[in-house]
N, C-alpha and C. Protein backbone atom coordinates (compact mmCIF):
# COMPACT_ATOMS: atom_id res chain seq x y z
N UNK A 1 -13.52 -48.47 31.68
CA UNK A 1 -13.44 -47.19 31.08
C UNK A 1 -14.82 -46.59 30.92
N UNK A 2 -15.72 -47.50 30.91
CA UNK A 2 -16.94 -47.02 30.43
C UNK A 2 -17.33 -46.30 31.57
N UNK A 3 -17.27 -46.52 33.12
CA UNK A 3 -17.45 -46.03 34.20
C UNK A 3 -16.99 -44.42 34.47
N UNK A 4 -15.68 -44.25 34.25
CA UNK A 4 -15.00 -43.05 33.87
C UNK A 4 -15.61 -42.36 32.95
N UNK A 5 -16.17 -42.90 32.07
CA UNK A 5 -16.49 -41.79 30.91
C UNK A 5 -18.22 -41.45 31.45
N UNK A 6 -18.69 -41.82 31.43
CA UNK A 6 -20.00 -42.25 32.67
C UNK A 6 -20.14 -41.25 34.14
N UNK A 7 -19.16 -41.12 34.42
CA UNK A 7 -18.98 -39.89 35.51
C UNK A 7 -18.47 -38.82 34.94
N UNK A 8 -17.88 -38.61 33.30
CA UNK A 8 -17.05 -37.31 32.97
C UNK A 8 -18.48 -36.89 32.36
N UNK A 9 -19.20 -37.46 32.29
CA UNK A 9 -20.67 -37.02 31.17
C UNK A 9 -21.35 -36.64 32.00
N UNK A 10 -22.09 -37.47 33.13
CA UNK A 10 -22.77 -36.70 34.22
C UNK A 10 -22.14 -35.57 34.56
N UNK A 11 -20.80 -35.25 35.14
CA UNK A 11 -20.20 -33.93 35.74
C UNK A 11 -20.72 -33.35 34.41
N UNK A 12 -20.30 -33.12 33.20
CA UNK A 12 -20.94 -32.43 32.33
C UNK A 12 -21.88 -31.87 32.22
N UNK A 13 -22.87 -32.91 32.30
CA UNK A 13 -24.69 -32.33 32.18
C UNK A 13 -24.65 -31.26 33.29
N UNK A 14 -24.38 -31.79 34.44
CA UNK A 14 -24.43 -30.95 35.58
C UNK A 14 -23.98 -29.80 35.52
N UNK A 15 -22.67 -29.59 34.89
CA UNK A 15 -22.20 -28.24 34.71
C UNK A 15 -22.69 -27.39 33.91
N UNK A 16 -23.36 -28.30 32.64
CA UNK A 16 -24.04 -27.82 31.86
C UNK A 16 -25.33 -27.10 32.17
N UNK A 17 -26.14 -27.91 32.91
CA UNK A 17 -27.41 -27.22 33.37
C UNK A 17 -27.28 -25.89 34.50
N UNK A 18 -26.11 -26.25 35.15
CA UNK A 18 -25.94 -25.26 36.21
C UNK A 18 -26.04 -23.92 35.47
N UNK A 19 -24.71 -24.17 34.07
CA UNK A 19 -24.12 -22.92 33.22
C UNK A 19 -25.89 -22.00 32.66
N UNK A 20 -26.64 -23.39 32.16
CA UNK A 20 -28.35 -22.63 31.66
C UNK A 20 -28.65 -22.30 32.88
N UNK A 21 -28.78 -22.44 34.04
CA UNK A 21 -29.64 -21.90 34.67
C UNK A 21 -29.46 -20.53 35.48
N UNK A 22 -28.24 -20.32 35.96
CA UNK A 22 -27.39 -18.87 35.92
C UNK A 22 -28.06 -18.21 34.84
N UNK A 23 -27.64 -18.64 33.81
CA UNK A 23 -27.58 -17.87 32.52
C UNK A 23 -28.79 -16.92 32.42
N UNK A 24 -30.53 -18.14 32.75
CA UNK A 24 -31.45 -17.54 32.61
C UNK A 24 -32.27 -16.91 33.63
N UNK A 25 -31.31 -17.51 34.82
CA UNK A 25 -32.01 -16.45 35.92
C UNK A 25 -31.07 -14.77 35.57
N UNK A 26 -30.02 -14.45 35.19
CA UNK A 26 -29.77 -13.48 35.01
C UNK A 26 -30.46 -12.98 34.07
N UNK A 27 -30.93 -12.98 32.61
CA UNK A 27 -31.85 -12.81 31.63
C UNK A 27 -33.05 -12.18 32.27
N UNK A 28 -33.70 -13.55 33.16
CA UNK A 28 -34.70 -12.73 34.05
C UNK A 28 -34.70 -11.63 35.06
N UNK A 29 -33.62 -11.66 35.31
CA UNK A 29 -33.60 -10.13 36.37
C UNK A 29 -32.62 -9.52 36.02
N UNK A 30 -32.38 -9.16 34.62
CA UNK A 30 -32.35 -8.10 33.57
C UNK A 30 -33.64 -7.62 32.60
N UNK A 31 -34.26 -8.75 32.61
CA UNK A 31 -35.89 -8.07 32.02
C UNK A 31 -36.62 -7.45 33.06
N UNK A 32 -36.77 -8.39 34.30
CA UNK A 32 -37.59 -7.26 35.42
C UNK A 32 -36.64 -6.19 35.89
N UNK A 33 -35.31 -6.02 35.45
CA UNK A 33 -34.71 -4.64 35.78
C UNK A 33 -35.21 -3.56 34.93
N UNK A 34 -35.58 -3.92 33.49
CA UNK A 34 -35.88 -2.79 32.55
C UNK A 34 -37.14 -2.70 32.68
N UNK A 35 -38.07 -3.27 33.33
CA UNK A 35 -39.81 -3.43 33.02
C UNK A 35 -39.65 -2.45 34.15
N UNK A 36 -39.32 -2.81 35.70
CA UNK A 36 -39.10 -1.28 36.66
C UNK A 36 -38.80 -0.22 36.13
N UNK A 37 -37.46 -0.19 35.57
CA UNK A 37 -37.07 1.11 35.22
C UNK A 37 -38.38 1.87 34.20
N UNK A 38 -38.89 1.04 33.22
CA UNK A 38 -39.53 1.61 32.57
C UNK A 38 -40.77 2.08 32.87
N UNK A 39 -41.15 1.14 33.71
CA UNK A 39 -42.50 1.18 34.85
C UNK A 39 -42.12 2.94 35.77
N UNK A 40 -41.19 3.28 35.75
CA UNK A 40 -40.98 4.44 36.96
C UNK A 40 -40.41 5.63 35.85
N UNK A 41 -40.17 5.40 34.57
CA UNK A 41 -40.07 6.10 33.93
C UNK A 41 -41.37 6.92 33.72
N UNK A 42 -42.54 5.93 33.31
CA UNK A 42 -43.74 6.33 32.66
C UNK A 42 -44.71 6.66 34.02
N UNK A 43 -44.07 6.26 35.16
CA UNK A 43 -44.95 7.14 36.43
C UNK A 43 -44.69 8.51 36.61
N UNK A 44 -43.31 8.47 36.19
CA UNK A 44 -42.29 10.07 36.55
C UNK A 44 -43.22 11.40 35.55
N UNK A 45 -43.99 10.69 34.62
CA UNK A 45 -43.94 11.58 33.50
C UNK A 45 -45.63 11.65 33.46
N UNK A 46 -46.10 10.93 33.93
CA UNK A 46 -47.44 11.00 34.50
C UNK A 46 -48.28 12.56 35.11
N UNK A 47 -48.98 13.31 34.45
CA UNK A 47 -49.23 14.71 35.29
C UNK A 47 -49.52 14.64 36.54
N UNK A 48 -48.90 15.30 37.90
CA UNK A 48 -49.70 15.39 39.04
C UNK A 48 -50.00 16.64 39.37
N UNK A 49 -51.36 16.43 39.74
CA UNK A 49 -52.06 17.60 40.26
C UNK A 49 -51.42 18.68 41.19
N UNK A 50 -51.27 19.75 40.95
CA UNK A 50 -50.71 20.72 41.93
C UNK A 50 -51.19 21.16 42.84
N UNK A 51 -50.76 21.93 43.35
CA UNK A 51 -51.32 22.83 44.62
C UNK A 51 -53.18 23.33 44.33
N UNK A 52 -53.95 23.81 44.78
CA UNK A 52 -55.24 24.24 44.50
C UNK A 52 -56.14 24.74 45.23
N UNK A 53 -56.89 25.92 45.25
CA UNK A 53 -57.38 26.97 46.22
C UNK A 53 -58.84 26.31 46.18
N UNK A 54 -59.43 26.75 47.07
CA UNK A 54 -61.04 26.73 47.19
C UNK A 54 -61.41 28.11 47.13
N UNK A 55 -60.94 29.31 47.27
CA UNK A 55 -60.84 30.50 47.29
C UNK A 55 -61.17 30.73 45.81
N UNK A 56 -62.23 31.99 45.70
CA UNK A 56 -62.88 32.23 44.73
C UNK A 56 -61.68 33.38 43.93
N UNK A 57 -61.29 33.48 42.63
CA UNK A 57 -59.91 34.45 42.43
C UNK A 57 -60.62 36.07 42.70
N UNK A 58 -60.52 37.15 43.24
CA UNK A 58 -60.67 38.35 43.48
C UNK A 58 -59.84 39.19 41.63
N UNK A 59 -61.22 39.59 41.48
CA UNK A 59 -60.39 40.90 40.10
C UNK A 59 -60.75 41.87 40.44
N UNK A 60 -59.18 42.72 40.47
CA UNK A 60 -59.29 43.96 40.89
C UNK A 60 -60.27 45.00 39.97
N UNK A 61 -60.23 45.54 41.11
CA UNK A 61 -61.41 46.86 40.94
C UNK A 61 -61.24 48.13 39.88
N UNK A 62 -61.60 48.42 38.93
CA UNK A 62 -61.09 49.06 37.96
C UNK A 62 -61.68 50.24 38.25
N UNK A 63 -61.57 51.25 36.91
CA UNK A 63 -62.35 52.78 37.00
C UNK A 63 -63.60 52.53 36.25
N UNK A 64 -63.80 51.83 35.59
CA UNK A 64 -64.95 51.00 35.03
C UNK A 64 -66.01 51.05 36.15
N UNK A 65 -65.30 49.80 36.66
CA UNK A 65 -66.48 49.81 37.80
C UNK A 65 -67.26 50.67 39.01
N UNK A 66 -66.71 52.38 38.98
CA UNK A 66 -66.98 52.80 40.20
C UNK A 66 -67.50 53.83 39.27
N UNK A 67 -68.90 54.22 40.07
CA UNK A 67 -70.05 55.18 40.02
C UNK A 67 -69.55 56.31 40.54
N UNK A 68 -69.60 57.43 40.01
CA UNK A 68 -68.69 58.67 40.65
C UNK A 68 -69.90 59.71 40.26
N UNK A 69 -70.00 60.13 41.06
CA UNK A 69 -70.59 61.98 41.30
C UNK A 69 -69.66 62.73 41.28
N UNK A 70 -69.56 64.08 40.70
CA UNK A 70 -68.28 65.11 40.76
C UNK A 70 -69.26 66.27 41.36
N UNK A 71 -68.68 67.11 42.59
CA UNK A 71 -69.40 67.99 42.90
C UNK A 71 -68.82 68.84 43.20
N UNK A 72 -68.44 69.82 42.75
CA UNK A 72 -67.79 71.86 43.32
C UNK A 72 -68.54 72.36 44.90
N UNK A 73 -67.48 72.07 45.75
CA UNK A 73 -67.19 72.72 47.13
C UNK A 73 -66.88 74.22 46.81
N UNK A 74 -66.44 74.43 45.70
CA UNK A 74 -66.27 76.25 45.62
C UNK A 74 -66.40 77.27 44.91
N UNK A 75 -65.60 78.34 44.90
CA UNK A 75 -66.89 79.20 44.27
C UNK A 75 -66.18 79.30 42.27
N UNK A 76 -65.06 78.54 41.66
CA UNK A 76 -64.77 78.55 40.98
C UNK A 76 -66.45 77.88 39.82
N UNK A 77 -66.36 78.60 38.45
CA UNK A 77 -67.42 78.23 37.69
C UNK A 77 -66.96 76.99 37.02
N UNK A 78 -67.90 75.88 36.82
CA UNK A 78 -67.40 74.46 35.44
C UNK A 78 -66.32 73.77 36.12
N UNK A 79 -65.71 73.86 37.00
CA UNK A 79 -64.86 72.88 37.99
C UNK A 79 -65.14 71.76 37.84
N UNK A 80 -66.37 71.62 38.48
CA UNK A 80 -66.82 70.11 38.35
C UNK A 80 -67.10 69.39 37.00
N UNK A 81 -67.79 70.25 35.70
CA UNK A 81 -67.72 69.47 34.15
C UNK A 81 -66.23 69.32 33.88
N UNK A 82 -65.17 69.74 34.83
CA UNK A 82 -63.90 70.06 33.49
C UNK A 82 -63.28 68.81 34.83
N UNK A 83 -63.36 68.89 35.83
CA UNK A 83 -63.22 67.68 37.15
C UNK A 83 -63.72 66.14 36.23
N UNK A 84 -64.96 66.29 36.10
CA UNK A 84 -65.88 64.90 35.77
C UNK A 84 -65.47 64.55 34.08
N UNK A 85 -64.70 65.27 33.23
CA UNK A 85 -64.21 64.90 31.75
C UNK A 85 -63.03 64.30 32.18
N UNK A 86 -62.03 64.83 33.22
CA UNK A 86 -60.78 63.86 33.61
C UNK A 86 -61.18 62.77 34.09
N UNK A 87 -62.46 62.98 34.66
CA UNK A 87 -62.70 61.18 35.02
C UNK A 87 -63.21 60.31 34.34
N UNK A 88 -63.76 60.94 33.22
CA UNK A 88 -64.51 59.82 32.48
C UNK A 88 -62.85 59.86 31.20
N UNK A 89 -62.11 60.22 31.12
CA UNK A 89 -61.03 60.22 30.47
C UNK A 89 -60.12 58.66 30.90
N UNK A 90 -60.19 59.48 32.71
CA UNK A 90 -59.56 57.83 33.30
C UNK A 90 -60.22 56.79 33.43
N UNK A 91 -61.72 56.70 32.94
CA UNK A 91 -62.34 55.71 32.98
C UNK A 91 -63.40 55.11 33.70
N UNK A 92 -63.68 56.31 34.69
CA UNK A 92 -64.70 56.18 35.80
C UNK A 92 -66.09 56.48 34.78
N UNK A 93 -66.75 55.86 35.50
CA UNK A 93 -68.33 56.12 35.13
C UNK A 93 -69.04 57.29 36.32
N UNK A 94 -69.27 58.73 35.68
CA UNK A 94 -69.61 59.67 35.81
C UNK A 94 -70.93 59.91 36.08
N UNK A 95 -71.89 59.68 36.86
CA UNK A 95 -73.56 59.71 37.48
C UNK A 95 -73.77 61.00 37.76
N UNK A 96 -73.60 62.05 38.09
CA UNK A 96 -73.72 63.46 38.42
C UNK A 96 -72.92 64.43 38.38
N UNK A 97 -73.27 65.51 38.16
CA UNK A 97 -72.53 66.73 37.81
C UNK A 97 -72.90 67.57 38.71
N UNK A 98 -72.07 68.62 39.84
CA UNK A 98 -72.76 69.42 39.76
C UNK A 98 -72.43 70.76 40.97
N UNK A 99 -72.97 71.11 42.00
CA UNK A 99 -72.63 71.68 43.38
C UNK A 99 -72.55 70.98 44.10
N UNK A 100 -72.27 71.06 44.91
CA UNK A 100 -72.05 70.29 46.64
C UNK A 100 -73.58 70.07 47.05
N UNK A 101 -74.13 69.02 47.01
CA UNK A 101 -75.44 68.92 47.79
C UNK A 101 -75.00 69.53 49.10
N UNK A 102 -74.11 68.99 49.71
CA UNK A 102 -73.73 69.39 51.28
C UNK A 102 -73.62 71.17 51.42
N UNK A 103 -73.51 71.90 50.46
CA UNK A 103 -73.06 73.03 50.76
C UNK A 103 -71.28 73.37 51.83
N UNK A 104 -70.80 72.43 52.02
CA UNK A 104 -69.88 72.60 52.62
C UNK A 104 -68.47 73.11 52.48
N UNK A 105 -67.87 73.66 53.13
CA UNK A 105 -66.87 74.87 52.73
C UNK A 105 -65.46 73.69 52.65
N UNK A 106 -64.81 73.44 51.78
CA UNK A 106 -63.65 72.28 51.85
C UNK A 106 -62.28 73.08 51.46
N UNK A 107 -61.84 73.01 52.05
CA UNK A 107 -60.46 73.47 52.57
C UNK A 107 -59.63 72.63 51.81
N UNK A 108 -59.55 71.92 51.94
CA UNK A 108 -58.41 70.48 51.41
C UNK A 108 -58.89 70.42 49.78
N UNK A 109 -58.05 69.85 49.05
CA UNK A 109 -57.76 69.42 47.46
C UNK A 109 -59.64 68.71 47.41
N UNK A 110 -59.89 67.63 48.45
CA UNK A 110 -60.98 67.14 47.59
C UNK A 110 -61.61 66.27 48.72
N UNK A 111 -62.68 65.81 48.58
CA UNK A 111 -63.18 65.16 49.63
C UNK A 111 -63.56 63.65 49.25
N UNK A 112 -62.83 62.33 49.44
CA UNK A 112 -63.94 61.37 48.64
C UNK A 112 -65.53 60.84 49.73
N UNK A 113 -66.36 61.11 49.76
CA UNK A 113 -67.41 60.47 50.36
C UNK A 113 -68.06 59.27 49.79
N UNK A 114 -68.19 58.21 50.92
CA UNK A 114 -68.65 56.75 50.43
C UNK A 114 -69.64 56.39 51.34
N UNK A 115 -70.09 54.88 51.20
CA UNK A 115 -71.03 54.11 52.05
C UNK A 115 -69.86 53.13 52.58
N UNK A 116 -70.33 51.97 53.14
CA UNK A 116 -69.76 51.11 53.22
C UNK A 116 -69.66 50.13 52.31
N UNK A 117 -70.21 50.34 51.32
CA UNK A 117 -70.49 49.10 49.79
C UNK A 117 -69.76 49.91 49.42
N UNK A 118 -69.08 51.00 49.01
CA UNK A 118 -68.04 51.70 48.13
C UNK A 118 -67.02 51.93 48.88
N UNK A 119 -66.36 50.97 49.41
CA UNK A 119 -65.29 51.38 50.13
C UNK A 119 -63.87 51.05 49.51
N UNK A 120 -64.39 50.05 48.66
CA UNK A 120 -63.27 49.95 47.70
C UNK A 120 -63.29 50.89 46.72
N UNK A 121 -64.53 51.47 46.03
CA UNK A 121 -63.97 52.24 45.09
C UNK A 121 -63.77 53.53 45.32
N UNK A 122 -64.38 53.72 46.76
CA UNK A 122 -63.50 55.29 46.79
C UNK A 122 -61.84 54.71 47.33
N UNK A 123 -61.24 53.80 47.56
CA UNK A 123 -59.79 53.29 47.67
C UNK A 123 -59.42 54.07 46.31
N UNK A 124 -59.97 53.35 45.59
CA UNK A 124 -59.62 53.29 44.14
C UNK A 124 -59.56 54.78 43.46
N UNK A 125 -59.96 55.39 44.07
CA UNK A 125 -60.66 57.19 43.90
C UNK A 125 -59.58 57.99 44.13
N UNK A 126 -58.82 57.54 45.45
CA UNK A 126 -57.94 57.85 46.26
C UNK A 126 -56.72 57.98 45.62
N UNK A 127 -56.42 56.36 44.83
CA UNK A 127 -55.30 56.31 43.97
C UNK A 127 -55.25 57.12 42.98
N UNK A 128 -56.35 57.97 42.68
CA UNK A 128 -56.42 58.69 41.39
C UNK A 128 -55.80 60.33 42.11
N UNK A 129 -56.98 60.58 43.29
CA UNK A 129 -56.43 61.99 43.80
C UNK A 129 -55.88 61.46 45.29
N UNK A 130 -54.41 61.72 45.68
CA UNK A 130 -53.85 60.94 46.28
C UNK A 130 -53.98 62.07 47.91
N UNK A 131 -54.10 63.22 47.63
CA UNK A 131 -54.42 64.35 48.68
C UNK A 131 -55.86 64.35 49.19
N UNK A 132 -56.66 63.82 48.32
CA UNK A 132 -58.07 63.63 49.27
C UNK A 132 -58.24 63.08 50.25
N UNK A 133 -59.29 63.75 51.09
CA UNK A 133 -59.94 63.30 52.59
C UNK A 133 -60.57 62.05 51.92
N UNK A 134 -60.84 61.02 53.29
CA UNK A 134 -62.07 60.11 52.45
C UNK A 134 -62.70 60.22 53.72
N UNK A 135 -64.07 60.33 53.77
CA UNK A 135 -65.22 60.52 54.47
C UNK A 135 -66.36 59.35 54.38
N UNK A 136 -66.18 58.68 55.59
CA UNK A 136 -67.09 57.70 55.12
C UNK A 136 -68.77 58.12 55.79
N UNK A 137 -69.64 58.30 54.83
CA UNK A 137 -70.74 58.96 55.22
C UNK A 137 -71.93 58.05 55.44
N UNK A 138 -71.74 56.75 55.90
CA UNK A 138 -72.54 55.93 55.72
C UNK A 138 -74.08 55.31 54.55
N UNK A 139 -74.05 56.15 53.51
CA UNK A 139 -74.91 55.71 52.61
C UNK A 139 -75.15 54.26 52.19
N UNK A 140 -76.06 54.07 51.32
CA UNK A 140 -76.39 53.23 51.02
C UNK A 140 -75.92 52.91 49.40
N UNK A 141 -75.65 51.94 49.19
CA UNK A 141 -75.09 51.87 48.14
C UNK A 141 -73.69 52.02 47.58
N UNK A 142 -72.97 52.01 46.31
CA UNK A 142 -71.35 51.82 46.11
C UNK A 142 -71.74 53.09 45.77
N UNK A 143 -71.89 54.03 45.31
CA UNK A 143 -71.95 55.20 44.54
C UNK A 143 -70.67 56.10 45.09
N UNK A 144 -69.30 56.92 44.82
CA UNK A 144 -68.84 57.64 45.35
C UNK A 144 -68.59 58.78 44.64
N UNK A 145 -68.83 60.01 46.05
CA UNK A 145 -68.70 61.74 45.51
C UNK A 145 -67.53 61.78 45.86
N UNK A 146 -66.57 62.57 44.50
CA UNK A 146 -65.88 63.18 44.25
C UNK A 146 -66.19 64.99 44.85
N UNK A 147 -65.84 65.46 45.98
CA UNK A 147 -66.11 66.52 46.52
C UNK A 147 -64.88 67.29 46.04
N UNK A 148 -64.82 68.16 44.89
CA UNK A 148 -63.54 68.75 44.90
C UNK A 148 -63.70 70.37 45.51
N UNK A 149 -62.50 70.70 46.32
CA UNK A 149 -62.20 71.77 47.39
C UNK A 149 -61.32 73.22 47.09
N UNK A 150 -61.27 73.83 47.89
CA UNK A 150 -60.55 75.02 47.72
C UNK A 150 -58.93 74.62 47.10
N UNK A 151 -58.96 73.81 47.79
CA UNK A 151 -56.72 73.55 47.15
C UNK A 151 -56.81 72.40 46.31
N UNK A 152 -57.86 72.26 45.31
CA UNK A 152 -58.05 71.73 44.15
C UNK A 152 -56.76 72.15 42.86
N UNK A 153 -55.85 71.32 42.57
CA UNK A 153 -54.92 71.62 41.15
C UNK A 153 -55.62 70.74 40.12
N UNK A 154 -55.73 69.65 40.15
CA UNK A 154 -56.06 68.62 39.75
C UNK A 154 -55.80 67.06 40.28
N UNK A 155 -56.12 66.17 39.24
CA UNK A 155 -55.52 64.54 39.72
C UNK A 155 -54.73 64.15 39.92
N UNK A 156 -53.97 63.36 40.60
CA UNK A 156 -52.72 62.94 40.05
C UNK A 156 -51.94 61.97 39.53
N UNK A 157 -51.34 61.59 39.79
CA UNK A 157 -50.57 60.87 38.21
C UNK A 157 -51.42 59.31 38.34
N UNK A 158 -51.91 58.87 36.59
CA UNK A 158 -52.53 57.94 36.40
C UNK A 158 -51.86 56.15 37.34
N UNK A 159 -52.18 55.73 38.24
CA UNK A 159 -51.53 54.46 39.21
C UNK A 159 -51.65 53.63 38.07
N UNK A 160 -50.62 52.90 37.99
CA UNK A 160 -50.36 52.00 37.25
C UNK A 160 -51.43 50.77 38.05
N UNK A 161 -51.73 50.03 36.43
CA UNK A 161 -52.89 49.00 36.41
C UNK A 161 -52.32 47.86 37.16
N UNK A 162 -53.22 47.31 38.51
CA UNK A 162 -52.65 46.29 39.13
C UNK A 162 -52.54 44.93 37.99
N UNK A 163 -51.42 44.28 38.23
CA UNK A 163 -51.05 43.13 37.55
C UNK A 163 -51.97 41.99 37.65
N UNK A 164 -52.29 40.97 37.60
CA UNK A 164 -52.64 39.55 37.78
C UNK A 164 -51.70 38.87 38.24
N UNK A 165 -51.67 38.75 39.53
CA UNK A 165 -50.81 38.12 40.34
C UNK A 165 -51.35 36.17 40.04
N UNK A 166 -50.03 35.77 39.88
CA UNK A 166 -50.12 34.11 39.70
C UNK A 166 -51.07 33.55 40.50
N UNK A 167 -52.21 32.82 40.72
CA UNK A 167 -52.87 32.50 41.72
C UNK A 167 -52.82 30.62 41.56
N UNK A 168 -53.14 30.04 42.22
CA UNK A 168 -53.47 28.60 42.65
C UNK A 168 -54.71 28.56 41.36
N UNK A 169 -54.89 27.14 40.96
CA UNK A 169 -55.93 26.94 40.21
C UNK A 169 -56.92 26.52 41.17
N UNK A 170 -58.34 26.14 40.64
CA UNK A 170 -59.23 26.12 41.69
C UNK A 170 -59.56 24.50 41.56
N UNK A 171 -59.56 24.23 42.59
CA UNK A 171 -59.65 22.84 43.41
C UNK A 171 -61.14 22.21 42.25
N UNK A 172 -61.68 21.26 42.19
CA UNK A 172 -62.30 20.15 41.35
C UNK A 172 -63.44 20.25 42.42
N UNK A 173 -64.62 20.42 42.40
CA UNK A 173 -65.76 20.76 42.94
C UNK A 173 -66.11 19.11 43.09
N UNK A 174 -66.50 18.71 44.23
CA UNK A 174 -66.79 17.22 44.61
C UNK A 174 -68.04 17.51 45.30
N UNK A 175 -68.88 16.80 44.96
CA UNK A 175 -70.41 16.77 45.35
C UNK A 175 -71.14 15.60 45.73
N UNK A 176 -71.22 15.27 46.98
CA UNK A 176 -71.45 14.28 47.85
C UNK A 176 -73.01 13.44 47.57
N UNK A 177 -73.18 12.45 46.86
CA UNK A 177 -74.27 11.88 46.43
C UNK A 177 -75.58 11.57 47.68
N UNK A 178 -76.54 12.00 47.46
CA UNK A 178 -77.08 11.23 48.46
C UNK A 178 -78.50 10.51 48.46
């Protein structure tokens, strides 16, 4: 009998250890299931860098910034002081007052004359009187004349202020040691 009981005890242990060792290999790959999950949780949530320009951001060109001459093409009197108060109203910075240096006979509402350094702000001039010629007269410098003409009424309607369009942030400046 002792033999029998001797083989029912071994099968035992055996079953027994089998039952622990299942047991704790599952334990273990239920802990490395949650250490991943948690591991990919705390990557998910990690900031990553977005998109990013090298491009310097462009701010639009205001009435601030553009140098304006106002000058009477005709034979009306104070045109040009009562011309150059609407502009410094809309915000232009006003440098001269006065006659037409050119003497020239202008037919049309208004003339804008620029250089090539003011080519944006007589754009910008444009948006204000939308019937003006623009004349590019090659000068030197941003400075632009306001030439107002025979079919002069006035300005017209104030252009709404360009927005700030969403832009890219700017890329992390890396500087090569040497």
């Amino acid at each position: 009998m002792s033999e029998v009981a001797d083989e029912d005890d071994r099968t035992y242990r055996v079953r027994r250890q089998r039952r622990s060792t299942i047991v704790i290999v599952v334990v273990l790959l239920s802990l490395a299931g949650a250490f991943y999950y948690a591991s990919t949780y705390f990557r998910a949530t990690a900031p990553t860098p977005g998109p990013c320009t090298t491009q310097t951001p462009v701010t639009p060109l205001t009435p601030a910034d553009v140098s304006l001459n106002v000058y009477n093409a005709t034979s009306r009197k104070g045109l040009a002081a009562s011309v150059a108060k609407t502009a410094t109203d809309r915000g232009f910075t006003v440098k001269a007052i006065g006659n037409d240096p050119k003497k020239a006979s202008i037919k049309q509402v208004a003339q804008i004359r620029f250089g090539p350094e003011g080519a944006d702000s007589a754009q910008l001039v444009k948006t204000h009187v939308p019937q003006a010629v623009l004349v590019d007269d090659k000068r030197k410098g941003d400075t632009v004349d306001l030439v107002v003409g025979n079919a002069w009424k006035g300005f017209g309607k104030v252009p709404p202020l360009p927005t700030p369009t969403e832009t890219l942030r700017q890329c992390p400046v890396t500087t090569a040691a040497s």
